[in-house]
Protein backbone atom coordinates (compact mmCIF):
# COMPACT_ATOMS: atom_id res chain seq x y z
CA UNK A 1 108.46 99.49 85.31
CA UNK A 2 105.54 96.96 85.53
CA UNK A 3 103.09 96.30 88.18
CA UNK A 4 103.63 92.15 87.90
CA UNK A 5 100.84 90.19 89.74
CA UNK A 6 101.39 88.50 92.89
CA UNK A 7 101.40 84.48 92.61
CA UNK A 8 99.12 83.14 95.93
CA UNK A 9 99.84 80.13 98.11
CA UNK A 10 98.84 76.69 96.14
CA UNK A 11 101.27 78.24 93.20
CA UNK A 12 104.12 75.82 92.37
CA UNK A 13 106.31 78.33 91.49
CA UNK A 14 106.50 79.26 95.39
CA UNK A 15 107.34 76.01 96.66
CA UNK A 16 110.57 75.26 94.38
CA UNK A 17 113.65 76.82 95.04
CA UNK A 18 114.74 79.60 92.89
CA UNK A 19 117.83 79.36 90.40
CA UNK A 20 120.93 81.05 91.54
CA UNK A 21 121.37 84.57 89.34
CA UNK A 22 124.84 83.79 86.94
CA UNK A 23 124.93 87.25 85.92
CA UNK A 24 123.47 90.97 86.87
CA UNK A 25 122.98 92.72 84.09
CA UNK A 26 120.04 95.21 82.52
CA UNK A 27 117.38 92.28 82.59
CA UNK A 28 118.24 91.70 86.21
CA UNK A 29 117.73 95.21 86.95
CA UNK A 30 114.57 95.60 85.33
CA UNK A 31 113.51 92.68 86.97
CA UNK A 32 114.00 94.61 90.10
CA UNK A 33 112.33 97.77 89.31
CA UNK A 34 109.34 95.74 88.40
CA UNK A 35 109.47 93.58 91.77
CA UNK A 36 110.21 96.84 93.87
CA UNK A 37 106.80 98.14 92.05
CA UNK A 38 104.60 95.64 92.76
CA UNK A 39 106.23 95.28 96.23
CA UNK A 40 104.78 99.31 96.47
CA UNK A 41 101.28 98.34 95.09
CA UNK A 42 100.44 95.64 96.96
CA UNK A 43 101.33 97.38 99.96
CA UNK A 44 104.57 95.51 101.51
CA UNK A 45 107.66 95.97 102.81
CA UNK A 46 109.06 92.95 100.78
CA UNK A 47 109.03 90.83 97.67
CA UNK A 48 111.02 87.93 96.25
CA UNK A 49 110.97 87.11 92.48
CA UNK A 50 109.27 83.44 93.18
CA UNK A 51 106.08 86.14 94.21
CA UNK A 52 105.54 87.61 90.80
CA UNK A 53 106.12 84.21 88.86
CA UNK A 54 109.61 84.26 88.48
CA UNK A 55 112.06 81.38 89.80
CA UNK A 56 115.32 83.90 90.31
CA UNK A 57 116.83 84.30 94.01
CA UNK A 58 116.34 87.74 94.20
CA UNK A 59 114.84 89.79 96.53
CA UNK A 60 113.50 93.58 97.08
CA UNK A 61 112.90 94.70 101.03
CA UNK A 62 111.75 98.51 101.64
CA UNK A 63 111.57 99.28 104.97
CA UNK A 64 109.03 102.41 105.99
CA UNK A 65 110.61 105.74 105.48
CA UNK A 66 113.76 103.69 103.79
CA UNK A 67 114.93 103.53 100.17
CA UNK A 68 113.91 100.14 98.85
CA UNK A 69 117.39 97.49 98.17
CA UNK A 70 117.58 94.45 96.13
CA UNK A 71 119.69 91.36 97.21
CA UNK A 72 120.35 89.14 94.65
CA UNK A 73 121.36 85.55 95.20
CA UNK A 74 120.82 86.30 99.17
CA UNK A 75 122.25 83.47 102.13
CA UNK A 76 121.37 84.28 105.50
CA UNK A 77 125.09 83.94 106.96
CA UNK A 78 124.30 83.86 110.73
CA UNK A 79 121.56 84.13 113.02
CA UNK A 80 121.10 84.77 117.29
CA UNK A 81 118.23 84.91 119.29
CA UNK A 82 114.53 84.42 118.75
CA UNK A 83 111.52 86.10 119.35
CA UNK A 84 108.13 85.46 118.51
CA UNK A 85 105.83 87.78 116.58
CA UNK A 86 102.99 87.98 114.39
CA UNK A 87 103.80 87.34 110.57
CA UNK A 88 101.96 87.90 107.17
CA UNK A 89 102.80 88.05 102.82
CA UNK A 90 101.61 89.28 100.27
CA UNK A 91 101.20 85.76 98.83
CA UNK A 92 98.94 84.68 101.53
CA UNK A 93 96.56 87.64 102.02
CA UNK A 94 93.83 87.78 104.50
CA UNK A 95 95.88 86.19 106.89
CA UNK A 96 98.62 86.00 109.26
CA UNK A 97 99.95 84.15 112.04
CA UNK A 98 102.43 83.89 115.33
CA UNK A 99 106.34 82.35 114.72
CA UNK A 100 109.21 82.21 115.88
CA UNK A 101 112.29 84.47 114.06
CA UNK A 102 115.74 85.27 114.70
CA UNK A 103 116.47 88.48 116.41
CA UNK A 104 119.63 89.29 114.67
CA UNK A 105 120.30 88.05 111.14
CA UNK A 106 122.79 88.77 108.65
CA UNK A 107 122.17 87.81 104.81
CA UNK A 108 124.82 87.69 102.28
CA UNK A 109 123.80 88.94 98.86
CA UNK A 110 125.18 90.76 95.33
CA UNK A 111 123.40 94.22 94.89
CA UNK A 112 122.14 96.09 91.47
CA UNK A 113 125.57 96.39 90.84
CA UNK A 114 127.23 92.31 91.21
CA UNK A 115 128.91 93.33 93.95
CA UNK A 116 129.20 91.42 97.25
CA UNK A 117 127.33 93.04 100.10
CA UNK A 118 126.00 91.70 103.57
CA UNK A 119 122.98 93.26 105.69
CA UNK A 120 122.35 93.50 109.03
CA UNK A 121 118.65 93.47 110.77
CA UNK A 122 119.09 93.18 114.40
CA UNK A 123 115.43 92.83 116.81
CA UNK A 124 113.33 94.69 114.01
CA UNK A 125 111.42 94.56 110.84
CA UNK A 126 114.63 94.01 108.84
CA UNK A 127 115.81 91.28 110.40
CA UNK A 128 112.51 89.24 110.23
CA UNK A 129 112.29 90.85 106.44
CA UNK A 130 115.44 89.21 105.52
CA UNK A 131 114.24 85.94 107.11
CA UNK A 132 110.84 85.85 105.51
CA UNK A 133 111.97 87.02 101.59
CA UNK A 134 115.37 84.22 102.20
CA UNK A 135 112.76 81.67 102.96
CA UNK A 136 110.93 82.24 99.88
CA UNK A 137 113.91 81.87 97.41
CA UNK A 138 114.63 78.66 99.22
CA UNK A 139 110.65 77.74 98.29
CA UNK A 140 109.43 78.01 101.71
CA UNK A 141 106.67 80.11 103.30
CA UNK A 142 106.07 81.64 107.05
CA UNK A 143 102.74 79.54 106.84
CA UNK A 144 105.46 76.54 107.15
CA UNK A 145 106.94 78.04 110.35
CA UNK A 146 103.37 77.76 112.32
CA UNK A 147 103.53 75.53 115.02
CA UNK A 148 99.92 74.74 113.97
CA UNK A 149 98.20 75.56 110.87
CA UNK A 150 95.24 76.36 113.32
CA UNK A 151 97.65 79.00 114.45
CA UNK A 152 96.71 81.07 110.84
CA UNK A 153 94.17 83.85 111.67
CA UNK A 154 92.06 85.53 109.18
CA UNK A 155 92.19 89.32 109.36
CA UNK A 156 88.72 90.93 109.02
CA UNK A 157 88.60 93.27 106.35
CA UNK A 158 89.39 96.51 106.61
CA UNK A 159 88.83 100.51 105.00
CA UNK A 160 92.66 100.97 104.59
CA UNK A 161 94.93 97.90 104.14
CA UNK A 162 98.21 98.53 106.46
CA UNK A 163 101.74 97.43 105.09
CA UNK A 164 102.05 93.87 105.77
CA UNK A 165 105.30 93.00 108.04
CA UNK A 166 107.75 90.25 106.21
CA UNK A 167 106.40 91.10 102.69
């Protein structure tokens, strides 16, 4: 497993959307060991391939205290409510800002193994997990979701760098 570096807002490779996975297989899976990694040392609770240069749709979320899951080729499938909360990633660092997220979402996905699955967040850091690492297959970014850009608020630095919510 590799630590891969994390690509930063102004990247191209953030803003396109990521080619559909044909096949899981051993390359795939490496590829997910490295993300979940890198996820770990940069200290989120998320990570989509399009974040460590790589234009797959695949995705790695570890919730606190959870065991960390892949979703390959993930489509959010339905979404209720909103709610608004505070947002950062791991590709915009230094910063977050306030937007608006579903409270219940369900994403349809292919684990390790190819096989269908479907996850359920519902009013919690899943659900705005699965939101946040969909977008970024699809090329988009929670600093797209501001209703202002002045919204954005730099975080002043800090001895001990908490995990950032969405990545």
């Amino acid at each position: 497993m590799t630590v891969r570096p994390i690509r930063y807002l102004g990247d191209p490779v953030l803003r396109r959307p990521a080619k559909k996975v044909s096949r899981v297989d051993d390359s795939i899976r490496r590829l997910i060991a490295d993300m979940t990694e890198s996820m770990y040392a940069a200290q989120g609770v998320g990570i989509a391939a399009p974040q460590i240069g790589v234009s797959l749709r695949i995705v790695v979320i570890g919730m606190p205290d959870e065991e960390p899951f892949a979703l390959i080729n993930p489509v959010v499938i339905r979404r209720s409510g909103t709610r608004r909360l505070d947002e950062g990633c791991l590709s915009v660092p230094g910063y977050r800002g306030p937007l608006t997220r579903s409270e219940r979402v369900v994403v349809k996905a292919l684990n390790e193994d190819g096989r269908e699955i479907r996850v359920r967040g519902e009013d919690n850091l899943l659900a705005q997990a699965l939101e946040h690492e969909t977008d970024h297959v699809n090329g988009i970014l929670y600093v797209d979701r501001l209703d202002s850009k002045d919204d954005l608020v730099k975080l002043e630095p800090a001895g001990t760098r908490e995990r950032n919510e969405g990545d």
